[in-house]
N, C-alpha and C. Protein backbone atom coordinates (compact mmCIF):
# COMPACT_ATOMS: atom_id res chain seq x y z
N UNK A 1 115.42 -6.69 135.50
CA UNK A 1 114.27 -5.97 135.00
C UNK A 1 114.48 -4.48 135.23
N UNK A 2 113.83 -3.43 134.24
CA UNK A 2 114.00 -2.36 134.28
C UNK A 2 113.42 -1.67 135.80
N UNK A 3 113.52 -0.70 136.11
CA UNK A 3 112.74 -0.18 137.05
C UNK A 3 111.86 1.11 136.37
N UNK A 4 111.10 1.08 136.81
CA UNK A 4 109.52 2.03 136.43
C UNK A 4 109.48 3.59 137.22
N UNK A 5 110.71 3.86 136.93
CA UNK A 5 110.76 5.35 137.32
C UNK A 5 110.86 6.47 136.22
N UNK A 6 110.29 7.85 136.20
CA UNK A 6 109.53 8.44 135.63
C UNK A 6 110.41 9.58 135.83
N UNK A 7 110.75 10.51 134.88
CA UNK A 7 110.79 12.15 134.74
C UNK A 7 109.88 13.23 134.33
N UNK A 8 109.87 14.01 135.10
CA UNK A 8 109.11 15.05 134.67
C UNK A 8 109.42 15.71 133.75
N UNK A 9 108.89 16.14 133.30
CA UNK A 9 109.51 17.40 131.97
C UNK A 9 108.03 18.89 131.79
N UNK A 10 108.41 19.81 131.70
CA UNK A 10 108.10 20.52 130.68
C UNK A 10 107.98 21.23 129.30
N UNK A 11 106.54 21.25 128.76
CA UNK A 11 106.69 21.68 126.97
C UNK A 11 105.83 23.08 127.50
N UNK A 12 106.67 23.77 127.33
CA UNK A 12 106.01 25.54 126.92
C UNK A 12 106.03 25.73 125.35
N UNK A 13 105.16 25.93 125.06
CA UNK A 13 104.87 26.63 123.63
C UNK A 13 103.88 27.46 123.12
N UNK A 14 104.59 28.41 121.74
CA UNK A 14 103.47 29.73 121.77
C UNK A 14 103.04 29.28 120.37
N UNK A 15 101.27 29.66 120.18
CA UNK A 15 100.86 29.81 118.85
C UNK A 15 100.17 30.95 118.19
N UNK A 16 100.90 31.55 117.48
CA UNK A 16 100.54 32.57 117.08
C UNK A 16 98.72 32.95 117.05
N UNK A 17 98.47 34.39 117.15
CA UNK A 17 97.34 34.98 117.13
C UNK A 17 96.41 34.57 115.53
N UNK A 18 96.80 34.14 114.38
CA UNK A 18 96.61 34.08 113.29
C UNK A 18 95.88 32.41 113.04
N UNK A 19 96.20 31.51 114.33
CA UNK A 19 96.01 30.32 114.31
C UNK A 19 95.37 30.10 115.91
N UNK A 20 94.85 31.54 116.23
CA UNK A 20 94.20 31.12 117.32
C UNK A 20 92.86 29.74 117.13
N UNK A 21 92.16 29.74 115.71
CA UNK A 21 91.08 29.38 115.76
C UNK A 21 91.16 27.80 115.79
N UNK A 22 92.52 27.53 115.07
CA UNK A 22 93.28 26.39 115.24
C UNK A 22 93.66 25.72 116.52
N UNK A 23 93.62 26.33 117.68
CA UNK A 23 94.02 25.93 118.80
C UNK A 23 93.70 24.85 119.39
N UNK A 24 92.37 24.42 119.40
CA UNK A 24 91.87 22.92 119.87
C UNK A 24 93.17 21.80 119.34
N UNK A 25 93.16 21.92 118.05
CA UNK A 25 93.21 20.90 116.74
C UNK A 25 94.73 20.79 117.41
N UNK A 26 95.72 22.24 117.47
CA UNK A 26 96.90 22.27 117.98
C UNK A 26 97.28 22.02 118.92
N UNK A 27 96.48 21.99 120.04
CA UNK A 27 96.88 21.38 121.11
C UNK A 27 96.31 19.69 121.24
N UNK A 28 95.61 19.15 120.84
CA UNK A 28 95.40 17.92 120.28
C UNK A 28 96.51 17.54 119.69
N UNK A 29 97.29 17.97 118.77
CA UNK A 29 98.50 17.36 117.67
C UNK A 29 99.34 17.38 118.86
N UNK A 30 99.83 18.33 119.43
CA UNK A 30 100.69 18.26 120.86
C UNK A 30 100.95 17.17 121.71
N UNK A 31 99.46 16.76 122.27
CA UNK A 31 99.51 16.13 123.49
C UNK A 31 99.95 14.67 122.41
N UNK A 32 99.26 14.54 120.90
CA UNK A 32 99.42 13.12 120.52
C UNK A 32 101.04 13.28 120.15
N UNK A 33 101.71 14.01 120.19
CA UNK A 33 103.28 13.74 119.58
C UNK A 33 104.01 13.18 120.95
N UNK A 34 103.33 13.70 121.76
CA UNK A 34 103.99 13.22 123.36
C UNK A 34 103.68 11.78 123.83
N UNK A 35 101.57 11.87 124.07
CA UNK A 35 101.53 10.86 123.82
C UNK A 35 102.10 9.20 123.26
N UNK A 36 102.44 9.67 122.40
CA UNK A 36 102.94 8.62 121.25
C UNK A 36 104.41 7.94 121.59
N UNK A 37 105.13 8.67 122.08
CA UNK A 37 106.50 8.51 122.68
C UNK A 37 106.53 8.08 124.03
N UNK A 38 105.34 7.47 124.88
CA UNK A 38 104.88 7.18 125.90
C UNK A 38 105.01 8.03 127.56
N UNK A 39 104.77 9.25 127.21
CA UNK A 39 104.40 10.64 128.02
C UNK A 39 102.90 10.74 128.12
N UNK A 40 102.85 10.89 129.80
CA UNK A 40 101.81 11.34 130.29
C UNK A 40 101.35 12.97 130.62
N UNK A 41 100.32 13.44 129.86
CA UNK A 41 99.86 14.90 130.94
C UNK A 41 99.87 14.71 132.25
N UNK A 42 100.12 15.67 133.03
CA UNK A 42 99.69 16.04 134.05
C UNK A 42 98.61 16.62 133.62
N UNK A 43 97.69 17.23 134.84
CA UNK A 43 96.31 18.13 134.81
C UNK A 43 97.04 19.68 134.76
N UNK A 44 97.93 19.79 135.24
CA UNK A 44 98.11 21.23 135.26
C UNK A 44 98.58 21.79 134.00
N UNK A 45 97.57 22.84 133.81
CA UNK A 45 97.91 23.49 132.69
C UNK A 45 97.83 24.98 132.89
N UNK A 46 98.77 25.96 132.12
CA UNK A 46 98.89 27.24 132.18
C UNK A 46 98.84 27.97 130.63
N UNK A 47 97.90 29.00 130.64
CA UNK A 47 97.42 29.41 129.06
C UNK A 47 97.61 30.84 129.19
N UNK A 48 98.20 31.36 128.51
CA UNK A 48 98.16 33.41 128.96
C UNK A 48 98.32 33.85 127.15
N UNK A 49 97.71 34.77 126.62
CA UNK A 49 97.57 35.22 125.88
C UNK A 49 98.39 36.87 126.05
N UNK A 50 99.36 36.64 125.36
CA UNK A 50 100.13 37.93 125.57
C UNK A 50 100.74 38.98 124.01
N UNK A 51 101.44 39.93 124.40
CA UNK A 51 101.57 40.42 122.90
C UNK A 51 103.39 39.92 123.16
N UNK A 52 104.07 39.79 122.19
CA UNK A 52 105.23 39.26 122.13
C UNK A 52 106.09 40.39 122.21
N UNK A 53 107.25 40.46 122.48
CA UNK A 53 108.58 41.05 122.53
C UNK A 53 108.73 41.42 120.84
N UNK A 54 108.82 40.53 120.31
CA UNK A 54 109.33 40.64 118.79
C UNK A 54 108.79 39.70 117.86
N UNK A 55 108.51 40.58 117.02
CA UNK A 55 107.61 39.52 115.92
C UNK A 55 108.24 38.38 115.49
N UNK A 56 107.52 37.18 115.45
CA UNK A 56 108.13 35.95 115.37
C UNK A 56 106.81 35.88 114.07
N UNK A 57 107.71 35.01 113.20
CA UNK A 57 106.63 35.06 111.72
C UNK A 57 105.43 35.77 111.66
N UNK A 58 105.70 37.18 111.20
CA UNK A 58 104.81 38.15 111.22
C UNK A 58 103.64 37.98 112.68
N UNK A 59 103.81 37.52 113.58
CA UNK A 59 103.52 37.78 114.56
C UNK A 59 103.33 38.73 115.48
N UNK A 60 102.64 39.15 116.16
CA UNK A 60 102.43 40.17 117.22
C UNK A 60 102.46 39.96 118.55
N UNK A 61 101.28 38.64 118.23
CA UNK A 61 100.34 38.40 119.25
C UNK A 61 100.42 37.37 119.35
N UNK A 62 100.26 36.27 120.76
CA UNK A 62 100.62 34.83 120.79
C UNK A 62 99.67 34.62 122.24
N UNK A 63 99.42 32.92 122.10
CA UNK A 63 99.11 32.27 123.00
C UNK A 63 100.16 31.04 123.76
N UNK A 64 100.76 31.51 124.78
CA UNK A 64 101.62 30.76 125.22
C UNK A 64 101.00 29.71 126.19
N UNK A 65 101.59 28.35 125.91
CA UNK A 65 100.87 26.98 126.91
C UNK A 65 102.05 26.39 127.52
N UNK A 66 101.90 26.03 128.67
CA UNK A 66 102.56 25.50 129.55
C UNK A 66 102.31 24.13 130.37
N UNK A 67 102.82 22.98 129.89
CA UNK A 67 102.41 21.68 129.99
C UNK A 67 103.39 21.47 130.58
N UNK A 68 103.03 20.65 131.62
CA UNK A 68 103.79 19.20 132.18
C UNK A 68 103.61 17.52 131.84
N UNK A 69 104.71 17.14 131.63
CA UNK A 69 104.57 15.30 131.59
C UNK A 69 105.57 14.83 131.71
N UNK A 70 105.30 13.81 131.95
CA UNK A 70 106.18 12.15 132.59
C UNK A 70 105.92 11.24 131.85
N UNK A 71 107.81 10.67 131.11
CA UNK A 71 108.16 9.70 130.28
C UNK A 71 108.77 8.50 131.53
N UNK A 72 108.61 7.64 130.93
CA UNK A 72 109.40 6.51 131.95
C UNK A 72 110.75 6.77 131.83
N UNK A 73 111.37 6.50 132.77
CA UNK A 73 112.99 6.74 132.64
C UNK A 73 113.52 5.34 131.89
N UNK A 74 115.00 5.50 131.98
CA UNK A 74 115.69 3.89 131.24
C UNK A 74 115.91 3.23 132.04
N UNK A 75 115.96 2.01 131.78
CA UNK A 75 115.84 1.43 132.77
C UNK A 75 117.38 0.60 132.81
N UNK A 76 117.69 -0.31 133.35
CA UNK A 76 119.06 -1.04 133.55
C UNK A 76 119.68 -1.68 132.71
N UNK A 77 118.76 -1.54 131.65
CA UNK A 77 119.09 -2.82 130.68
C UNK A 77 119.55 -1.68 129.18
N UNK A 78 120.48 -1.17 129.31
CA UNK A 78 121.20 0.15 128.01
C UNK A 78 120.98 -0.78 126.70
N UNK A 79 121.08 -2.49 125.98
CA UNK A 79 120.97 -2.74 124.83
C UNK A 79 120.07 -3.30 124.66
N UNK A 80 118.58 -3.41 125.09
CA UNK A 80 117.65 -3.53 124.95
C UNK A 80 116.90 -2.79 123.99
N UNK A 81 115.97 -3.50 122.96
CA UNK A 81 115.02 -1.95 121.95
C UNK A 81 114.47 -1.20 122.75
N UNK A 82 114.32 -1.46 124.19
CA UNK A 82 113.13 -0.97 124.84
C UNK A 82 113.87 0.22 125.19
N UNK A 83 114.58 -0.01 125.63
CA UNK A 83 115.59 1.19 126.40
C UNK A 83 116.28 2.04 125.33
N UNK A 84 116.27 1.82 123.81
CA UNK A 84 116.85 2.43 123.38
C UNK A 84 116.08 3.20 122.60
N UNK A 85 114.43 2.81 122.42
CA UNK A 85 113.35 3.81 122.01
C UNK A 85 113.23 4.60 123.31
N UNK A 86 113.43 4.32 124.21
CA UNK A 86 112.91 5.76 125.21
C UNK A 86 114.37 6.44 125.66
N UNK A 87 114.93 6.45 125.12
CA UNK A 87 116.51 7.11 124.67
C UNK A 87 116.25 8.42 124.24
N UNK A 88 115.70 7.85 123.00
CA UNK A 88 115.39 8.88 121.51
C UNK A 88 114.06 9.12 122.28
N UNK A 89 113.18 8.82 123.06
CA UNK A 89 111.96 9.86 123.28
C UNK A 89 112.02 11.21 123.04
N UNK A 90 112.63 11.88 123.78
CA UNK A 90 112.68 13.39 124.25
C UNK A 90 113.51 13.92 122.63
N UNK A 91 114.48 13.19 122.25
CA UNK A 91 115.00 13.92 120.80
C UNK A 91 113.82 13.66 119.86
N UNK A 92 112.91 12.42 119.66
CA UNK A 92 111.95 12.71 119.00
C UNK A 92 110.87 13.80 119.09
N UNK A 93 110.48 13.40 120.31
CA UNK A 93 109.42 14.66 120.69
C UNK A 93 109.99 15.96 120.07
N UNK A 94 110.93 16.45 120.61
CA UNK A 94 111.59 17.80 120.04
C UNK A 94 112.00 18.14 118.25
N UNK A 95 112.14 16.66 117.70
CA UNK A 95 112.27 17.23 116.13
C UNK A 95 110.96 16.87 115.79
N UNK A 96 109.80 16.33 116.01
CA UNK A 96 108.46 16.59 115.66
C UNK A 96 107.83 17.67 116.27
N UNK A 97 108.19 18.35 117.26
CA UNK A 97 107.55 19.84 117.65
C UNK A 97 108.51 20.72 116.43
N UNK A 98 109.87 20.68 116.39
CA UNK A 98 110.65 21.28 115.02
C UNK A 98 109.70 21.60 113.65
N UNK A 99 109.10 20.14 113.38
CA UNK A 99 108.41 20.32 112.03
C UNK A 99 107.06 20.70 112.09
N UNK A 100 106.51 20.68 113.14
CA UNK A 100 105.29 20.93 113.29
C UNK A 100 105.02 22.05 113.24
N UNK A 101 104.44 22.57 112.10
CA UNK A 101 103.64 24.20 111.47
C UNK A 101 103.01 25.18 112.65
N UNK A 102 102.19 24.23 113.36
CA UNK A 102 100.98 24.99 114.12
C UNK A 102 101.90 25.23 115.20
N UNK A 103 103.12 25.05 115.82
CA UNK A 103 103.87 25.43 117.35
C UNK A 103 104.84 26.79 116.60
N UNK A 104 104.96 28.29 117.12
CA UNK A 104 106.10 28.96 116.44
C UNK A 104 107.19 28.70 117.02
N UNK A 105 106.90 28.59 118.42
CA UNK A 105 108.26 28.57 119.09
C UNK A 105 108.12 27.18 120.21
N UNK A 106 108.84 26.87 120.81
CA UNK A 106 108.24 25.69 122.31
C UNK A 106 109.74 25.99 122.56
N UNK A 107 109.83 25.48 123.93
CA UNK A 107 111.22 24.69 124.94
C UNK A 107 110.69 23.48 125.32
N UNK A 108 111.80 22.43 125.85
CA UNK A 108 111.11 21.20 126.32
C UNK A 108 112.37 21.17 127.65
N UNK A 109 111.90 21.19 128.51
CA UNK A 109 113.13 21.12 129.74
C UNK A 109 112.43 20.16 130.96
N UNK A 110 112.94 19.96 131.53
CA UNK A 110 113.15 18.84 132.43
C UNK A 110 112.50 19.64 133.70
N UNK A 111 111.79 19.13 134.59
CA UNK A 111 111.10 20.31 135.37
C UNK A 111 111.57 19.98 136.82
N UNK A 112 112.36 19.38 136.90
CA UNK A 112 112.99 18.78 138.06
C UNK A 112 113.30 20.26 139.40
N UNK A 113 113.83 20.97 138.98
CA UNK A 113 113.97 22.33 139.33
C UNK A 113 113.35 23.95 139.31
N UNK A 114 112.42 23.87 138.39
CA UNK A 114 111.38 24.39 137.76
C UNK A 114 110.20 24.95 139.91
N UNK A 115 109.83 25.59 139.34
CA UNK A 115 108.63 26.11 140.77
C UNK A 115 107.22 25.45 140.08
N UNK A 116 106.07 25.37 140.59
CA UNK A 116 105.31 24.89 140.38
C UNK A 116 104.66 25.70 139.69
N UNK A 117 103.89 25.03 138.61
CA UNK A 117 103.41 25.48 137.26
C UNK A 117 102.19 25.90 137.81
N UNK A 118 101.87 27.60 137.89
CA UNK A 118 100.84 28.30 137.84
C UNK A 118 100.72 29.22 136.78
N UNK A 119 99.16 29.98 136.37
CA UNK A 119 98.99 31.27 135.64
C UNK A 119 99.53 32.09 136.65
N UNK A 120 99.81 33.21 136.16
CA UNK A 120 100.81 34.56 136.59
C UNK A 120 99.26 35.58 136.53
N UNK A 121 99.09 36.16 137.48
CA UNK A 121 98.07 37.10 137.72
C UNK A 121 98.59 38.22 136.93
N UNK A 122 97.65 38.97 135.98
CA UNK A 122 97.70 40.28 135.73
C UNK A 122 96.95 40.95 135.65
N UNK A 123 97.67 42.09 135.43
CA UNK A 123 97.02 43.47 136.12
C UNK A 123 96.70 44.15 134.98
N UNK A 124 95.39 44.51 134.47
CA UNK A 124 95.70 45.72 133.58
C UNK A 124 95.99 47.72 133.92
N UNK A 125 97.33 47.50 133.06
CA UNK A 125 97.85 49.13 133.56
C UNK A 125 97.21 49.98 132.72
N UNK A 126 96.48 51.46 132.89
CA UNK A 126 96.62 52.77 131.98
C UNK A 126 97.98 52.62 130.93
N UNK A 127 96.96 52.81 129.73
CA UNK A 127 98.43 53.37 128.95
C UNK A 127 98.47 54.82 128.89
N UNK A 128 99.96 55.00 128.89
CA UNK A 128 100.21 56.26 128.74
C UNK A 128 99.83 57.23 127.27
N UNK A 129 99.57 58.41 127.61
CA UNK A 129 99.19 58.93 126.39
C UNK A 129 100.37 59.30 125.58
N UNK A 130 100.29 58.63 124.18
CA UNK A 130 101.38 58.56 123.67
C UNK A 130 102.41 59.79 122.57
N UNK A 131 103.11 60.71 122.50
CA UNK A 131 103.45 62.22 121.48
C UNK A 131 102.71 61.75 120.52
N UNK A 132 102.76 60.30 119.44
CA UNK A 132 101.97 60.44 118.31
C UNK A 132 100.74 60.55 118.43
N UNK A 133 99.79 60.26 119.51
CA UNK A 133 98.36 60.89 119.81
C UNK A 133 98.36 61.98 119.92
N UNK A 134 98.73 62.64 120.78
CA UNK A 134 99.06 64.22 121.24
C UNK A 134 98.97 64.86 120.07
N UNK A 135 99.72 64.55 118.83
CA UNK A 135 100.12 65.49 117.61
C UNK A 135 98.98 65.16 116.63
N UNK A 136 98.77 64.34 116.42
CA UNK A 136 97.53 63.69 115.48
C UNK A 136 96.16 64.46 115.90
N UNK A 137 96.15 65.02 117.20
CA UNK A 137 94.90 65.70 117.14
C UNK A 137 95.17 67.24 117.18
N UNK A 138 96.27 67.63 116.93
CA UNK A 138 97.07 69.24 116.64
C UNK A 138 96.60 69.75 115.37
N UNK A 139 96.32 70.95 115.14
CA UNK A 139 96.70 70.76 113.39
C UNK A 139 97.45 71.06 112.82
N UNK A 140 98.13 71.01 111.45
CA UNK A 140 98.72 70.36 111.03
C UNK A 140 100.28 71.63 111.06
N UNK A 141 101.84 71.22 111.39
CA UNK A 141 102.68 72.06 111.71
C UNK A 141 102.84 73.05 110.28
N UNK A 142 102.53 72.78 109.20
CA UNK A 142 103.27 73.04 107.63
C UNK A 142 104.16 72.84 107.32
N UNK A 143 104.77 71.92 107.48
CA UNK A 143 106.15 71.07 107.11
C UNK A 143 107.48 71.36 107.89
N UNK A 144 107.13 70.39 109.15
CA UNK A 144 107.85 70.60 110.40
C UNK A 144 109.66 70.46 109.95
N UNK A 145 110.50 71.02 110.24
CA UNK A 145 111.83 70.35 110.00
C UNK A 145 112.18 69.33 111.10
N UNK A 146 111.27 68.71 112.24
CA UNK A 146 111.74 67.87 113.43
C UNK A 146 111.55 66.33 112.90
N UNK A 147 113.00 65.56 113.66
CA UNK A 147 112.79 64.73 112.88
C UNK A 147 111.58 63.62 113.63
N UNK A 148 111.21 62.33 113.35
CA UNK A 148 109.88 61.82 113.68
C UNK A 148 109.98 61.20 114.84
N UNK A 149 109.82 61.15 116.09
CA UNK A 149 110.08 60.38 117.25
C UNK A 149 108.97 59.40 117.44
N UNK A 150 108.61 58.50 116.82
CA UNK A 150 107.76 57.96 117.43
C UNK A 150 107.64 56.74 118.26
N UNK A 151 108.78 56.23 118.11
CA UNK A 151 109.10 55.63 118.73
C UNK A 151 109.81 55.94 120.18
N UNK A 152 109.66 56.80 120.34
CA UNK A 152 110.04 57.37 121.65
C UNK A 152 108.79 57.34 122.83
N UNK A 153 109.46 56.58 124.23
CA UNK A 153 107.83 56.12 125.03
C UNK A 153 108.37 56.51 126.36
N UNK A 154 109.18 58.06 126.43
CA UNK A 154 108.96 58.40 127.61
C UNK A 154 107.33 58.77 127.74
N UNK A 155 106.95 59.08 129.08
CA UNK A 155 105.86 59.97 129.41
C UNK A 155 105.86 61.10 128.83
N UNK A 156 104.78 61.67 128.79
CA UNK A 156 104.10 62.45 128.11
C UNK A 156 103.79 63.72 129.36
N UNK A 157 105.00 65.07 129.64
CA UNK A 157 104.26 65.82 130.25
C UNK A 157 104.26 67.47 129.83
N UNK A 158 103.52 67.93 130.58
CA UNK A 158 102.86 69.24 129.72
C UNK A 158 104.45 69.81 130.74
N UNK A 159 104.48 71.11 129.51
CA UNK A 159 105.56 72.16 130.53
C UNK A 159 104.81 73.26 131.18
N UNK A 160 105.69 72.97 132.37
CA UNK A 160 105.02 73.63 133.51
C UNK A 160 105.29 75.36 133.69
N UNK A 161 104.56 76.03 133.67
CA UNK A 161 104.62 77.88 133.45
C UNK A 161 105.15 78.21 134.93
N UNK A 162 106.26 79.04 134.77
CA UNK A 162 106.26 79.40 136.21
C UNK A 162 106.55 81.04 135.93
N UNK A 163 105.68 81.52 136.69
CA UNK A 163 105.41 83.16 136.60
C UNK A 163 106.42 83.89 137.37
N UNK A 164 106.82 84.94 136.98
CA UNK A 164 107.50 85.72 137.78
C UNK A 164 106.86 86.40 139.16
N UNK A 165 107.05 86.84 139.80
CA UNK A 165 106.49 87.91 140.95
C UNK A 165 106.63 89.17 139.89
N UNK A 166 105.34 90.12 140.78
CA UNK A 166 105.03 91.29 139.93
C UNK A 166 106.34 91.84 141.01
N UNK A 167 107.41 92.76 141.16
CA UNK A 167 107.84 93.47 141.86
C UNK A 167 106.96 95.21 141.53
N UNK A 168 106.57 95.85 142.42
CA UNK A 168 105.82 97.13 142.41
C UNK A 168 107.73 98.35 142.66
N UNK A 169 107.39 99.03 141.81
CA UNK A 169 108.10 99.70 141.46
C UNK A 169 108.10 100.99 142.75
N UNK A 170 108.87 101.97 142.99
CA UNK A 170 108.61 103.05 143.91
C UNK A 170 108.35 103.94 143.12
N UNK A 171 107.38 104.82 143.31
CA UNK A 171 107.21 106.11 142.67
C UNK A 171 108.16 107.14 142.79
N UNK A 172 108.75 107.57 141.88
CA UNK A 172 109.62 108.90 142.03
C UNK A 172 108.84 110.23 141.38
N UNK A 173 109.08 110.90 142.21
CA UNK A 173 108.73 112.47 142.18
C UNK A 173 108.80 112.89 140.52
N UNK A 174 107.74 113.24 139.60
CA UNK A 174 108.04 113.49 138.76
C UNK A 174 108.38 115.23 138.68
N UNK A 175 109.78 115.27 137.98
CA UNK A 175 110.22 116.66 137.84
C UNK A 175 109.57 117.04 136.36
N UNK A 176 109.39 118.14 136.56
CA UNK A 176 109.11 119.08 135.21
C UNK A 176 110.51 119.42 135.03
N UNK A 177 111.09 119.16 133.62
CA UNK A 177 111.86 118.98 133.26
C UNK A 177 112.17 120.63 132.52
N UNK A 178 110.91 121.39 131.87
CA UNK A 178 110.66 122.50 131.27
C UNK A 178 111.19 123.93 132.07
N UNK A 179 111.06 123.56 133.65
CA UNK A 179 111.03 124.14 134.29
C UNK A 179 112.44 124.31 135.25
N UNK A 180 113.73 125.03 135.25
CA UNK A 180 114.94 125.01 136.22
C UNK A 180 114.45 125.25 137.49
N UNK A 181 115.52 124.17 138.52
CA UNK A 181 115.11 123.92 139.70
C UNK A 181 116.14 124.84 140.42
N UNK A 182 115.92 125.31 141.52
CA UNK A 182 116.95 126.15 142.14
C UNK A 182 117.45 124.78 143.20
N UNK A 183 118.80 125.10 143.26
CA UNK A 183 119.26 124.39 144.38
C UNK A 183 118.58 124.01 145.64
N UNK A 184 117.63 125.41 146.35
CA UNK A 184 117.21 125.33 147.45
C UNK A 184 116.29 124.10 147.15
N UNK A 185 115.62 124.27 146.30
CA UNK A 185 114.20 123.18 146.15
C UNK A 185 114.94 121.61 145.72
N UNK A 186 115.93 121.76 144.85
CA UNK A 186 116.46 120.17 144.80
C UNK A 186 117.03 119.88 146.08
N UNK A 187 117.69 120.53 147.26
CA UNK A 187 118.15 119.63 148.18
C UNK A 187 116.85 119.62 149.46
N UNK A 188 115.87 120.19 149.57
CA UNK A 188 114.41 119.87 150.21
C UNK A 188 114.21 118.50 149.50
N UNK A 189 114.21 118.37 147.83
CA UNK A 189 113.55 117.06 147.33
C UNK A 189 114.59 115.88 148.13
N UNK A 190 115.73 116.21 147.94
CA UNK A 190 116.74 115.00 148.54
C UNK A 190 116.35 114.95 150.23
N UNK A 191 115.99 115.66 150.87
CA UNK A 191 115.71 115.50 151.93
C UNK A 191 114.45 114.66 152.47
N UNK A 192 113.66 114.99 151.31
CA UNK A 192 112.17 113.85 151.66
C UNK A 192 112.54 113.00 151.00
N UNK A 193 113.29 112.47 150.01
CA UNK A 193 113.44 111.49 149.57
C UNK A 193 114.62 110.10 150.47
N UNK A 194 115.86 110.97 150.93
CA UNK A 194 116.76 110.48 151.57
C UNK A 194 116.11 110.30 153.13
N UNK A 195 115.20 111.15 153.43
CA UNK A 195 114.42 111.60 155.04
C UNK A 195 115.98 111.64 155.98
N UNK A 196 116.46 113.04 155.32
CA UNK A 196 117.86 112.53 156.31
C UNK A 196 117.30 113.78 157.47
């Protein structure tokens, strides 16, 4: 007789923002494709609504789910029907998540090694203020020759003024120029000036 031992597995999968309203219905079709192949839920479930890396069918925006379940393993008996429908479990499950419209993306992996399935706490950060804001409220350059950065997401900082020091100048003796100086009186001036 077979023995009644069980694998865990995980199904992560995202459904687009466009079919959020769909979501009950889609996660219903889910659990019955698993279901059906004789997989149990676990209770733990993980749901995060995030914006994606890269648009996946005109996508932006996605709801990613994170399920656990347990198929019976095979059991001892390899030419049995029994053993050879829960063979093909896990390849079925995976080409009916394939055709299935409402999933964009899923993995199905084995959770044997996996950490325990929690939501991930987040934080909401300040966004940074971005050059195409900055310029959009400028007016308008008259037909800049720079080319368009907008995609550019360093920070955003003002340039910083840095002032010179006033240096104060020394006053020099103004000469009347109209007027010839005799020697005697230019080397008195060098004398208060030099204080020799």
């Amino acid at each position: 007789m077979a023995a009644k031992d069980t694998r865990e597995y995980e199904l992560f999968y995202l459904v687009g923002d466009l079919k959020e309203a769909e979501l009950p219905k889609i996660r219903e079709d889910v659990e019955k494709i698993v279901t059906d192949f004789g997989g149990t839920f676990l209770s733990v479930e993980t749901e995060e609504k995030r914006n994606l890396a890269y648009e996946i069918l005109d996508e932006k925006r996605g709801t990613y789910i994170a399920r656990r379940f347990t198929i019976p393993e095979i059991g001892d008996e390899p030419f049995s029907a029994e053993a050879k429908e829960k063979v093909n479990a896990i390849e079925n499950i995976n080409r009916l998540l394939l055709l299935y419209k409402g999933v964009s993306r899923f993995i199905l992996i084995r959770a044997e090694r996996l950490p325990e399935l929690k939501a991930i706490p987040r934080e909401e950060r300040v966004k940074p203020v971005r050059r195409d804001d900055r310029r959009s409220s400028a007016p308008s350059s008259g037909g800049r020759r720079f080319p368009d950065r907008s995609g550019d997401r360093r920070p955003v900082t003002e340039p910083v003024r840095v002032e010179k020091p006033v240096v104060k100048e020394e006053t020099k003796p103004v000469v009347d120029e109209k007027k010839p100086i005799a020697q005697k009186d230019l080397d008195k001036q060098l004398k208060e000036v030099l204080d020799i």
